[in-house]
C-alpha atoms as a PDB file:
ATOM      1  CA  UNK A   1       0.000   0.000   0.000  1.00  0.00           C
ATOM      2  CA  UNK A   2       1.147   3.630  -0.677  1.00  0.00           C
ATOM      3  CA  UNK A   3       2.513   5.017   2.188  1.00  0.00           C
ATOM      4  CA  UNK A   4       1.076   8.536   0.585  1.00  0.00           C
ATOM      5  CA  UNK A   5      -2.730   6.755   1.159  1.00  0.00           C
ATOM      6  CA  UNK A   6      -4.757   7.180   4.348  1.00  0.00           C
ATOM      7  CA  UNK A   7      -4.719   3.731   6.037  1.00  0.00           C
ATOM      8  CA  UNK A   8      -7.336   4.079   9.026  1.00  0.00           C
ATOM      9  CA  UNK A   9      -6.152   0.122  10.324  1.00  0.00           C
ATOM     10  CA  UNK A  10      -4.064  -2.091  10.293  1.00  0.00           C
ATOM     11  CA  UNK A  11      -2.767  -3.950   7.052  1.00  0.00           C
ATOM     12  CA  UNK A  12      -4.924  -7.771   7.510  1.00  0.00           C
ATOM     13  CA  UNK A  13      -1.390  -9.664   7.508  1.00  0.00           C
ATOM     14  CA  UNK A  14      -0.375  -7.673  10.677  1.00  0.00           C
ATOM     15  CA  UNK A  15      -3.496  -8.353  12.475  1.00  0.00           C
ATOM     16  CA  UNK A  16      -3.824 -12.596  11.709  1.00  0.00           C
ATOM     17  CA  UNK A  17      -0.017 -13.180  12.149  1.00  0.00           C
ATOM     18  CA  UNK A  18      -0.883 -15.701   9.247  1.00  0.00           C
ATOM     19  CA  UNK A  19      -0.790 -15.682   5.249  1.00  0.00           C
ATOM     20  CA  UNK A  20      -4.042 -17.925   5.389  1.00  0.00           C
ATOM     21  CA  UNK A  21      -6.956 -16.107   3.420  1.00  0.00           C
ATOM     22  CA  UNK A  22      -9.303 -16.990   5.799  1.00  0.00           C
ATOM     23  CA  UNK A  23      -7.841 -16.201   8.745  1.00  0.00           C
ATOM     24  CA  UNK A  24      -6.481 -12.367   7.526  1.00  0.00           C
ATOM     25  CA  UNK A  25     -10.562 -12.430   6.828  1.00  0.00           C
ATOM     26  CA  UNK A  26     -11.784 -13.144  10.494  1.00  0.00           C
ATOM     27  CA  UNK A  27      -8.943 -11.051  11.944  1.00  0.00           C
ATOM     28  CA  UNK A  28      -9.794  -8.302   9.638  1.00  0.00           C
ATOM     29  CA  UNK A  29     -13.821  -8.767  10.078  1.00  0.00           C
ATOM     30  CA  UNK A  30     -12.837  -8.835  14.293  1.00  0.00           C
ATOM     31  CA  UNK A  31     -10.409  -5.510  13.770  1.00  0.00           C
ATOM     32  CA  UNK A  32     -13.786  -3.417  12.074  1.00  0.00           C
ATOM     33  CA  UNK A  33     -17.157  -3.121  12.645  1.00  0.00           C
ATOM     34  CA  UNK A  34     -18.586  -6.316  10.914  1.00  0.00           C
ATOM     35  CA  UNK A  35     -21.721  -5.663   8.928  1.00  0.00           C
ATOM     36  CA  UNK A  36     -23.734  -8.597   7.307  1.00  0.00           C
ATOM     37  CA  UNK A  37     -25.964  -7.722   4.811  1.00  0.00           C
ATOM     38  CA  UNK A  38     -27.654 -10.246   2.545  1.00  0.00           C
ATOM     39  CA  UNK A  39     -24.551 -12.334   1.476  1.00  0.00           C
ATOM     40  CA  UNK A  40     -21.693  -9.471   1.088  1.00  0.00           C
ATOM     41  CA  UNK A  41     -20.171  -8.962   4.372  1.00  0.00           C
ATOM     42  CA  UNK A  42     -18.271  -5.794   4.628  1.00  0.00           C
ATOM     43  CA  UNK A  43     -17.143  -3.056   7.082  1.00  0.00           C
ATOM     44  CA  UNK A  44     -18.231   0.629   7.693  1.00  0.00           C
ATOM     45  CA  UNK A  45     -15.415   2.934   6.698  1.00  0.00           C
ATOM     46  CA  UNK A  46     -14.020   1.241   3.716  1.00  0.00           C
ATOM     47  CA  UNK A  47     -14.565  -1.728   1.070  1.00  0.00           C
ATOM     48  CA  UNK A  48     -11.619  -2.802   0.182  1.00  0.00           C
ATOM     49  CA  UNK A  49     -11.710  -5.703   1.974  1.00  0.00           C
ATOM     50  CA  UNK A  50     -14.268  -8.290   0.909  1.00  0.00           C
ATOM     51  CA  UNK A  51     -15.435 -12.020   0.823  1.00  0.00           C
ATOM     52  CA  UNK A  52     -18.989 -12.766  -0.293  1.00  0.00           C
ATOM     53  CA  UNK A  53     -20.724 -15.442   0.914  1.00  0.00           C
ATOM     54  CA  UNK A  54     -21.595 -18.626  -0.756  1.00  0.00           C
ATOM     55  CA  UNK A  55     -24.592 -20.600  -0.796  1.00  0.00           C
ATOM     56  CA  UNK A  56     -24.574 -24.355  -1.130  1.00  0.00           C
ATOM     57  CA  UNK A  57     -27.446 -26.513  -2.570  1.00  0.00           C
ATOM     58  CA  UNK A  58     -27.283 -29.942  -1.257  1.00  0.00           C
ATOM     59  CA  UNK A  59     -29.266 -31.717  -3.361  1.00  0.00           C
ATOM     60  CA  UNK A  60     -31.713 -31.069  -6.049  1.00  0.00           C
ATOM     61  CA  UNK A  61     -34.692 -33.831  -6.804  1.00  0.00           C
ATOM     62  CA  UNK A  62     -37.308 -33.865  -8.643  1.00  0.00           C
ATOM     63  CA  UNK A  63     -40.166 -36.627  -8.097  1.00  0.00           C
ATOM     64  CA  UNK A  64     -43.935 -37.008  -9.259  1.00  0.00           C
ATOM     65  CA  UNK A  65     -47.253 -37.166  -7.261  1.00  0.00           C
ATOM     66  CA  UNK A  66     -46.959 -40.747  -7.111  1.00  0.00           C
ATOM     67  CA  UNK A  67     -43.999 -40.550  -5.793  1.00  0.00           C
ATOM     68  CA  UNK A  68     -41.735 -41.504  -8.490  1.00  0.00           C
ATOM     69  CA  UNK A  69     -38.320 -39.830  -8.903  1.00  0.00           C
ATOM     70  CA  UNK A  70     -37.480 -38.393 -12.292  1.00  0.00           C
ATOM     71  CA  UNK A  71     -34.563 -36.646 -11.448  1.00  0.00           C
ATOM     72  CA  UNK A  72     -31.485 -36.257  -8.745  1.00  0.00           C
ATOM     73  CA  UNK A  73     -28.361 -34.616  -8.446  1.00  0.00           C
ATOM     74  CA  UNK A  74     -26.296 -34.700  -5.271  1.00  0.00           C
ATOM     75  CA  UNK A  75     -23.491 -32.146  -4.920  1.00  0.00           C
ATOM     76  CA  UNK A  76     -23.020 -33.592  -1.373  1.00  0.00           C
ATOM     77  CA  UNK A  77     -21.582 -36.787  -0.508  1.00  0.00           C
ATOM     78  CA  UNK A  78     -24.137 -39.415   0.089  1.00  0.00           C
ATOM     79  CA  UNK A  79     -24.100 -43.197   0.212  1.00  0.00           C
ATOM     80  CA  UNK A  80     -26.439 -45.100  -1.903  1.00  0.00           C
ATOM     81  CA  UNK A  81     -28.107 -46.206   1.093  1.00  0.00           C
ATOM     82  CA  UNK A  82     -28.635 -42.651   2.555  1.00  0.00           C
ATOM     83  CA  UNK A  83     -29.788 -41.697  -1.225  1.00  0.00           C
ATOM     84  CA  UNK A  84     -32.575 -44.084  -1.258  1.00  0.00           C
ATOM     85  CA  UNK A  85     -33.864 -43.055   2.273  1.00  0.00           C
ATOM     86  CA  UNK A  86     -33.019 -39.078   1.765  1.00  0.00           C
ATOM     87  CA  UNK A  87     -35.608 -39.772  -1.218  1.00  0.00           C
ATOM     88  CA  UNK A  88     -37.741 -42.040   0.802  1.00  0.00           C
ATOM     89  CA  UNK A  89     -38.387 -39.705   3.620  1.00  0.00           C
ATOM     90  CA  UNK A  90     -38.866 -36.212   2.012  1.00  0.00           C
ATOM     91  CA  UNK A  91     -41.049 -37.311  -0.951  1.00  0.00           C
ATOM     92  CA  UNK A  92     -43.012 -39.010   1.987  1.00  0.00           C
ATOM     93  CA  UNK A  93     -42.770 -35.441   3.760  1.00  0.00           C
ATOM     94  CA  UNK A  94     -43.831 -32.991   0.433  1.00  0.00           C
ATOM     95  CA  UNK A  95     -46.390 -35.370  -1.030  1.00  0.00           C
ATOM     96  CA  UNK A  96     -48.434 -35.333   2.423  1.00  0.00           C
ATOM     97  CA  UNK A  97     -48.666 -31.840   2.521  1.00  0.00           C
ATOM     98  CA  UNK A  98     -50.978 -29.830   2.387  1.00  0.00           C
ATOM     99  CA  UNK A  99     -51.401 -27.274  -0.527  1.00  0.00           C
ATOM    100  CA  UNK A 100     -51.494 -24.049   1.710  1.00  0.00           C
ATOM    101  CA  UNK A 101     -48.667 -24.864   3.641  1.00  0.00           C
ATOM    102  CA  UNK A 102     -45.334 -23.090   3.318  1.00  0.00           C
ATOM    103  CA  UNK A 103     -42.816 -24.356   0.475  1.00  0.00           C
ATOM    104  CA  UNK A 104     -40.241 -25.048   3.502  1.00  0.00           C
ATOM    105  CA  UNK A 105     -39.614 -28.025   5.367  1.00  0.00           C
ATOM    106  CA  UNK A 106     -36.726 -28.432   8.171  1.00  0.00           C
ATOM    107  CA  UNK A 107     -35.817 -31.683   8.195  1.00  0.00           C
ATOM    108  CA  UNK A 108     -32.373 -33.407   9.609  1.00  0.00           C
ATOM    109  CA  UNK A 109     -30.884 -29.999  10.123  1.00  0.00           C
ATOM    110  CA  UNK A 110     -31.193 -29.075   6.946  1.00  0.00           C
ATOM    111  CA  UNK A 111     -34.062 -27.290   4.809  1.00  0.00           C
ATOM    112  CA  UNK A 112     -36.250 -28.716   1.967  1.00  0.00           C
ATOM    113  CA  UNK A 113     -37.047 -25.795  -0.312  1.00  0.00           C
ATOM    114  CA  UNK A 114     -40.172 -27.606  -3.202  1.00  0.00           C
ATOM    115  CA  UNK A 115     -42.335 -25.960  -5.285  1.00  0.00           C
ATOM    116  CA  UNK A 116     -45.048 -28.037  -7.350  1.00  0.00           C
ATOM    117  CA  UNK A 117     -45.174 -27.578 -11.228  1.00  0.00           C
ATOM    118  CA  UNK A 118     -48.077 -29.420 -12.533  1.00  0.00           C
ATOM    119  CA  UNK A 119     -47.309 -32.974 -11.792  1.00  0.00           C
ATOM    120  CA  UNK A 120     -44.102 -32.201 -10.713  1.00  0.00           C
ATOM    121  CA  UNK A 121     -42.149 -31.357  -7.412  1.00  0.00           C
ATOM    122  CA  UNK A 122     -38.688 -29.556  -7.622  1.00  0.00           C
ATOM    123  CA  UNK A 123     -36.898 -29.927  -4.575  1.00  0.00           C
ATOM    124  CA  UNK A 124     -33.501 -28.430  -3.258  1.00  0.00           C
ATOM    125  CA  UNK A 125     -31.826 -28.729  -0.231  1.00  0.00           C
ATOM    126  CA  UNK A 126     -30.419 -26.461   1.526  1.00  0.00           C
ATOM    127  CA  UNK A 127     -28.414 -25.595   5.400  1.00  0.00           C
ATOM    128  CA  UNK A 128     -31.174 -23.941   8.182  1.00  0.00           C
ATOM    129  CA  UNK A 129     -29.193 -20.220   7.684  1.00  0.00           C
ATOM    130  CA  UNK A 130     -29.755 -20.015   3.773  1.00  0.00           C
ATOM    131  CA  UNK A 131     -32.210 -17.981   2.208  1.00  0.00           C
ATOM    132  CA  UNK A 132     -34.950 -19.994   1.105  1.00  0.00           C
ATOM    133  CA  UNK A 133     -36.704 -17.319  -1.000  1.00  0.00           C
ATOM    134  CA  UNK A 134     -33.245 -17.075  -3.104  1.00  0.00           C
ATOM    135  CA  UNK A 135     -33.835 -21.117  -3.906  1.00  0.00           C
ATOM    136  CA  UNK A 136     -36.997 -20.679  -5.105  1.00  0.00           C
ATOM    137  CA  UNK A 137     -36.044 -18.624  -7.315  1.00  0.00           C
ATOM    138  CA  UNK A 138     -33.771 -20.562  -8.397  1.00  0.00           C
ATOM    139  CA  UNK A 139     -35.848 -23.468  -8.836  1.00  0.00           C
ATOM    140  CA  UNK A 140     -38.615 -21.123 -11.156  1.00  0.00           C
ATOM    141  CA  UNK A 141     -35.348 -20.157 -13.336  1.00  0.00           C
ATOM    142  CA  UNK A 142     -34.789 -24.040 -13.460  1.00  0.00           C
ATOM    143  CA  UNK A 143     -38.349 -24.419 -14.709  1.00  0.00           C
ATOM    144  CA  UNK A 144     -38.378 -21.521 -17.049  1.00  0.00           C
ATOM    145  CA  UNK A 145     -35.208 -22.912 -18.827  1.00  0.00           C
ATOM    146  CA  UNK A 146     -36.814 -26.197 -19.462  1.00  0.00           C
ATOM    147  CA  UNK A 147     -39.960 -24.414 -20.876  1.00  0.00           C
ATOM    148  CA  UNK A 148     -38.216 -22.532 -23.209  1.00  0.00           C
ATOM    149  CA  UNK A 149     -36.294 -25.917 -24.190  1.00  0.00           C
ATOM    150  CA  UNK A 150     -39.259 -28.131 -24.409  1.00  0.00           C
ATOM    151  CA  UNK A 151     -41.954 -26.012 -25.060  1.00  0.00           C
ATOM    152  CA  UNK A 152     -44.357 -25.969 -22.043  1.00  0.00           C
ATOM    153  CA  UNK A 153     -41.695 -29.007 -20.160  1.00  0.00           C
ATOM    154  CA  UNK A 154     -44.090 -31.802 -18.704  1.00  0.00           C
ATOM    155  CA  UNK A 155     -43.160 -35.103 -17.160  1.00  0.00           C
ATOM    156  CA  UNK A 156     -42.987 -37.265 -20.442  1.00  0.00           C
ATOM    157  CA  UNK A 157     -40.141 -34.776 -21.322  1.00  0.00           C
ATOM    158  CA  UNK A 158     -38.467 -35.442 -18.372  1.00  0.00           C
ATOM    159  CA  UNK A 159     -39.130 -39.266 -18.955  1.00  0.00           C
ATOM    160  CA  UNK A 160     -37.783 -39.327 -22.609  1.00  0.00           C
ATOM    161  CA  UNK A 161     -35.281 -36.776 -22.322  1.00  0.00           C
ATOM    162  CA  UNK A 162     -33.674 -36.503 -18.683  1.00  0.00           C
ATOM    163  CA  UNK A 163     -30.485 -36.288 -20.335  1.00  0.00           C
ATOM    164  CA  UNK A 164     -31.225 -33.138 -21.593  1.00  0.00           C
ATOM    165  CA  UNK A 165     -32.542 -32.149 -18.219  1.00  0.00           C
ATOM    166  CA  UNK A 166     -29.296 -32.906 -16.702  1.00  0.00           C
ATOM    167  CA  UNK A 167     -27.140 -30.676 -19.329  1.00  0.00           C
ATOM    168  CA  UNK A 168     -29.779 -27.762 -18.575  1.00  0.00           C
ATOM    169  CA  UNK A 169     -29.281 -28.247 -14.743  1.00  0.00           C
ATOM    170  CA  UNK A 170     -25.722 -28.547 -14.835  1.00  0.00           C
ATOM    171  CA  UNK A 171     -25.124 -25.358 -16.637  1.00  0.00           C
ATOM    172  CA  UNK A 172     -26.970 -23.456 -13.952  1.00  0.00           C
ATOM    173  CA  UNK A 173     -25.474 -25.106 -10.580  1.00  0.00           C
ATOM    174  CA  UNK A 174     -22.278 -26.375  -9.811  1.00  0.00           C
ATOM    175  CA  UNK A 175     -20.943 -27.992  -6.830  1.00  0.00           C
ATOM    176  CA  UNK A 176     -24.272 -27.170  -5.271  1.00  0.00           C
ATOM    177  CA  UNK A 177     -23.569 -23.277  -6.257  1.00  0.00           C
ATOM    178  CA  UNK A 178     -25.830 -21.035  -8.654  1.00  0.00           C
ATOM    179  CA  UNK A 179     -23.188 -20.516 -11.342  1.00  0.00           C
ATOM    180  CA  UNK A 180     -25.755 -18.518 -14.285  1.00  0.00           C
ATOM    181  CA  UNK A 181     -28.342 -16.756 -14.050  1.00  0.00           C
ATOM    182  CA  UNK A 182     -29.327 -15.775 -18.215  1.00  0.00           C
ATOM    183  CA  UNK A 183     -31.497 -17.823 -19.417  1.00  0.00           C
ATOM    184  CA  UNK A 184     -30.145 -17.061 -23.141  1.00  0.00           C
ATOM    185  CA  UNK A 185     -26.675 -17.728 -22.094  1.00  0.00           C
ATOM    186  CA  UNK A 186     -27.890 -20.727 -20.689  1.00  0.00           C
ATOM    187  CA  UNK A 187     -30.047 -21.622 -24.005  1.00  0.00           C
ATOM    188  CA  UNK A 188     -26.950 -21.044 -26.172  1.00  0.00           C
ATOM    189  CA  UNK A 189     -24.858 -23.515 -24.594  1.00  0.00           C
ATOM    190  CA  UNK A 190     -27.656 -26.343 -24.843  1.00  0.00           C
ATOM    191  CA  UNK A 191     -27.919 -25.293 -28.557  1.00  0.00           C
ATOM    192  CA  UNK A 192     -24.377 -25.827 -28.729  1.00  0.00           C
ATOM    193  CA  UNK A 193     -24.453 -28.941 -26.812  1.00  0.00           C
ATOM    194  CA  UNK A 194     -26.679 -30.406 -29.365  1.00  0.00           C
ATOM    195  CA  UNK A 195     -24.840 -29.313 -32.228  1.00  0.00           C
ATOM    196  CA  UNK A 196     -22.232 -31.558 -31.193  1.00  0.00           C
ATOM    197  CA  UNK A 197     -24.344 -34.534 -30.322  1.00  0.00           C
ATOM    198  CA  UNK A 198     -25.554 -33.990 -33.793  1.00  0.00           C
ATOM    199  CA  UNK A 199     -22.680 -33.692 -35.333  1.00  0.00           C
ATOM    200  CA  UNK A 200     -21.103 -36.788 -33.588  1.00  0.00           C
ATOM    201  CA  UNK A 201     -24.595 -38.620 -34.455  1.00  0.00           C
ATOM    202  CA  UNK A 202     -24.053 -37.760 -38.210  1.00  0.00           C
ATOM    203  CA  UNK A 203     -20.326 -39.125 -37.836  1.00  0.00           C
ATOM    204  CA  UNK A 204     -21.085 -42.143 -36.207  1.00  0.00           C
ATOM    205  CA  UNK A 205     -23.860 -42.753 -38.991  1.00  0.00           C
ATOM    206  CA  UNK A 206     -20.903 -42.157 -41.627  1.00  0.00           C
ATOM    207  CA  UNK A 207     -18.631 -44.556 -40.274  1.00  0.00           C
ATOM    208  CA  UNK A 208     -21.712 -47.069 -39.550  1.00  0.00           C
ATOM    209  CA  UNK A 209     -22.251 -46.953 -43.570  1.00  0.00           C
ATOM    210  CA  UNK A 210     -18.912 -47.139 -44.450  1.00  0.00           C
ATOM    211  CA  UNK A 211     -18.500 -50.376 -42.326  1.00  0.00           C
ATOM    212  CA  UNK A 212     -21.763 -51.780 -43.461  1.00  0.00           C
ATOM    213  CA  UNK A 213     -20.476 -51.669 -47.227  1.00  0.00           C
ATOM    214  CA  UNK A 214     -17.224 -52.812 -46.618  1.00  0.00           C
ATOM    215  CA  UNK A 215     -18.956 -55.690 -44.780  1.00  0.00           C
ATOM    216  CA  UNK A 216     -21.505 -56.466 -47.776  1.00  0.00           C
ATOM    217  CA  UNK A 217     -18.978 -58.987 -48.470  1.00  0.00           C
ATOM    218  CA  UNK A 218     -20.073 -62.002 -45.766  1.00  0.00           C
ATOM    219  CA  UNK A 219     -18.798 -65.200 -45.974  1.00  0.00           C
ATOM    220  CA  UNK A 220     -21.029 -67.834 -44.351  1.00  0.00           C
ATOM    221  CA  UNK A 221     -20.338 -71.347 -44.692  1.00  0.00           C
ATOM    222  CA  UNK A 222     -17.761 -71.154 -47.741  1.00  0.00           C
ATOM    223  CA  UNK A 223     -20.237 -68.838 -49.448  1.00  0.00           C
ATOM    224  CA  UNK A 224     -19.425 -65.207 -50.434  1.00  0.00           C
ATOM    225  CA  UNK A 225     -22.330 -63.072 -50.835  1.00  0.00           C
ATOM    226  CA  UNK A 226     -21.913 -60.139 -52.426  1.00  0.00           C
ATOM    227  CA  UNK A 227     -23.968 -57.177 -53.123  1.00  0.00           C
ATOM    228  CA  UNK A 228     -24.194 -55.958 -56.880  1.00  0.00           C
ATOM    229  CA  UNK A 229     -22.637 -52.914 -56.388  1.00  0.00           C
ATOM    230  CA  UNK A 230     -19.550 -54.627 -55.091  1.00  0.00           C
ATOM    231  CA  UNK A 231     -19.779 -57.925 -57.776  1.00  0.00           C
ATOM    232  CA  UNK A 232     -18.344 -56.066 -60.766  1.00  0.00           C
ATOM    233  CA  UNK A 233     -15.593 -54.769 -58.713  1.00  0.00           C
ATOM    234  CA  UNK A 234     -14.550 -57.814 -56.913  1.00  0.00           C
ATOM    235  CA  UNK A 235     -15.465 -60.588 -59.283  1.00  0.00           C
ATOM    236  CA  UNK A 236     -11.954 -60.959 -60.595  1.00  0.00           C
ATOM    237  CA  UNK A 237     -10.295 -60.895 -56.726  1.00  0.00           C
ATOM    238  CA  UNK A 238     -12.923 -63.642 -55.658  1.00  0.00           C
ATOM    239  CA  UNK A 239     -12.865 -66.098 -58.529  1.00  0.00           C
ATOM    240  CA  UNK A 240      -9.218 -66.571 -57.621  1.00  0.00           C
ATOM    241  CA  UNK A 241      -9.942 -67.681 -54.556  1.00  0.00           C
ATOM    242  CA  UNK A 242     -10.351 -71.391 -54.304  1.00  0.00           C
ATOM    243  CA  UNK A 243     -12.661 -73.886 -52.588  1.00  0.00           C
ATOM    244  CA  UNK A 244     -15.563 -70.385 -52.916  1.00  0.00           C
ATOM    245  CA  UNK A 245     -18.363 -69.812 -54.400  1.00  0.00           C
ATOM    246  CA  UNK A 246     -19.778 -66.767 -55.572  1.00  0.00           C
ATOM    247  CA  UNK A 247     -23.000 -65.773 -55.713  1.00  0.00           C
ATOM    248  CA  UNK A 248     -24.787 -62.444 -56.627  1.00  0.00           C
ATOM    249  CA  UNK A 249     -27.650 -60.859 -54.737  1.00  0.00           C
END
């Protein structure tokens, strides 16, 4: 820092004794008056020292009123066991209630954020201290995204297409943090996504027909069959072969 600048404290390194991030952060958010607002936490006389927040979504899921799940991501770590009875007990929990009750559930020291979209219930989880208005917005821009994708998204799409699902979702979180918020950005890079699966779908097909002609020649039991195409070409190559016959189909 320019010694010509007004410094009204003390540089963060003096104050933690440490070069750890975090701890020049809680010395410097001890050393000032601490203000939390929202998820920026910053001090009174000056901003240039700051650390925002983050948010972490646990899980996302998405099940069906009967109770079938058409879609899960975990960001954190969970046994297959614990999957199965995470799912069991809060689709038990959502279904069951009652359509004027809040969109919030606390459950195992956590908190079940849902909203119901026709037949379907989007689910994220999220810690007791996190702002469960923010996820529920985040679940609607989840839901808008697929609209605009699908065309008014219902559960057959989800059925058919959950891949696609998956690519929208993981565009918008990851590790369990909102990482865009545009819902064009967000359509471009599907678009792109499926240019390249149709691109690799019209390679594959290429090589599939290349293959498939240079196996028109089959030899089953001694016997060459041969398509016409390839019996003008190769009629000279297989008549020297003994012990073969040759037949054209």
């Amino acid at each position: 820092m320019d010694s010509n600048e007004p410094d009204p404290v003390s540089s963060p390194k003096s104050l933690a004794g440490r070069n750890s991030e975090q701890n020049i952060f809680t010395a410097e958010r001890r050393r000032r008056n601490c203000t939390l607002i929202g998820e920026i936490e910053f001090w009174n006389r000056d901003l240039w020292f700051l650390k925002v927040q983050s948010k972490m979504i646990h899980f996302v899921l998405l099940i069906s009123r009967q109770g079938k799940v058409r879609l899960t991501k975990w960001y954190s770590p969970y046994t297959q066991k614990e999957r199965s009875k995470v799912i069991r007990e809060l689709s038990g929990m959502i279904l069951n209630r009652g359509p004027k009750l809040c969109n919030f559930v606390e459950w195992r020291g956590l908190k079940a954020v849902y909203k119901r979209y026709a037949s379907l219930y989007f689910c994220m989880c999220i810690d007791q201290d996190d702002n469960e208005l923010e996820v529920l917005e985040c679940i609607h821009h989840f839901v808008e995204i697929l609209d605009r994708y699908f065309g008014s998204v219902c559960e057959l799409d989800l059925i058919f297409n959950f891949h696609k699902a998956y690519y929208i979702l993981d565009e918008l979180l990851i590790a369990g943090e909102l990482q865009e918020s545009s819902k064009k950005t967000v359509a471009r890079l599907i678009a792109a996504q499926d240019s390249l699966v149709e691109t690799a779908k019209e390679q594959a097909s290429s090589i599939s027909n290349i293959i498939a002609q240079a196996t028109n020649i089959t030899k089953i039991a001694g016997v060459l069959v041969i398509s016409p195409a390839w019996f003008n070409v190769c009629w000279i190559v297989l008549l020297s072969i003994t012990n073969t016959n040759v037949i054209a189909c």
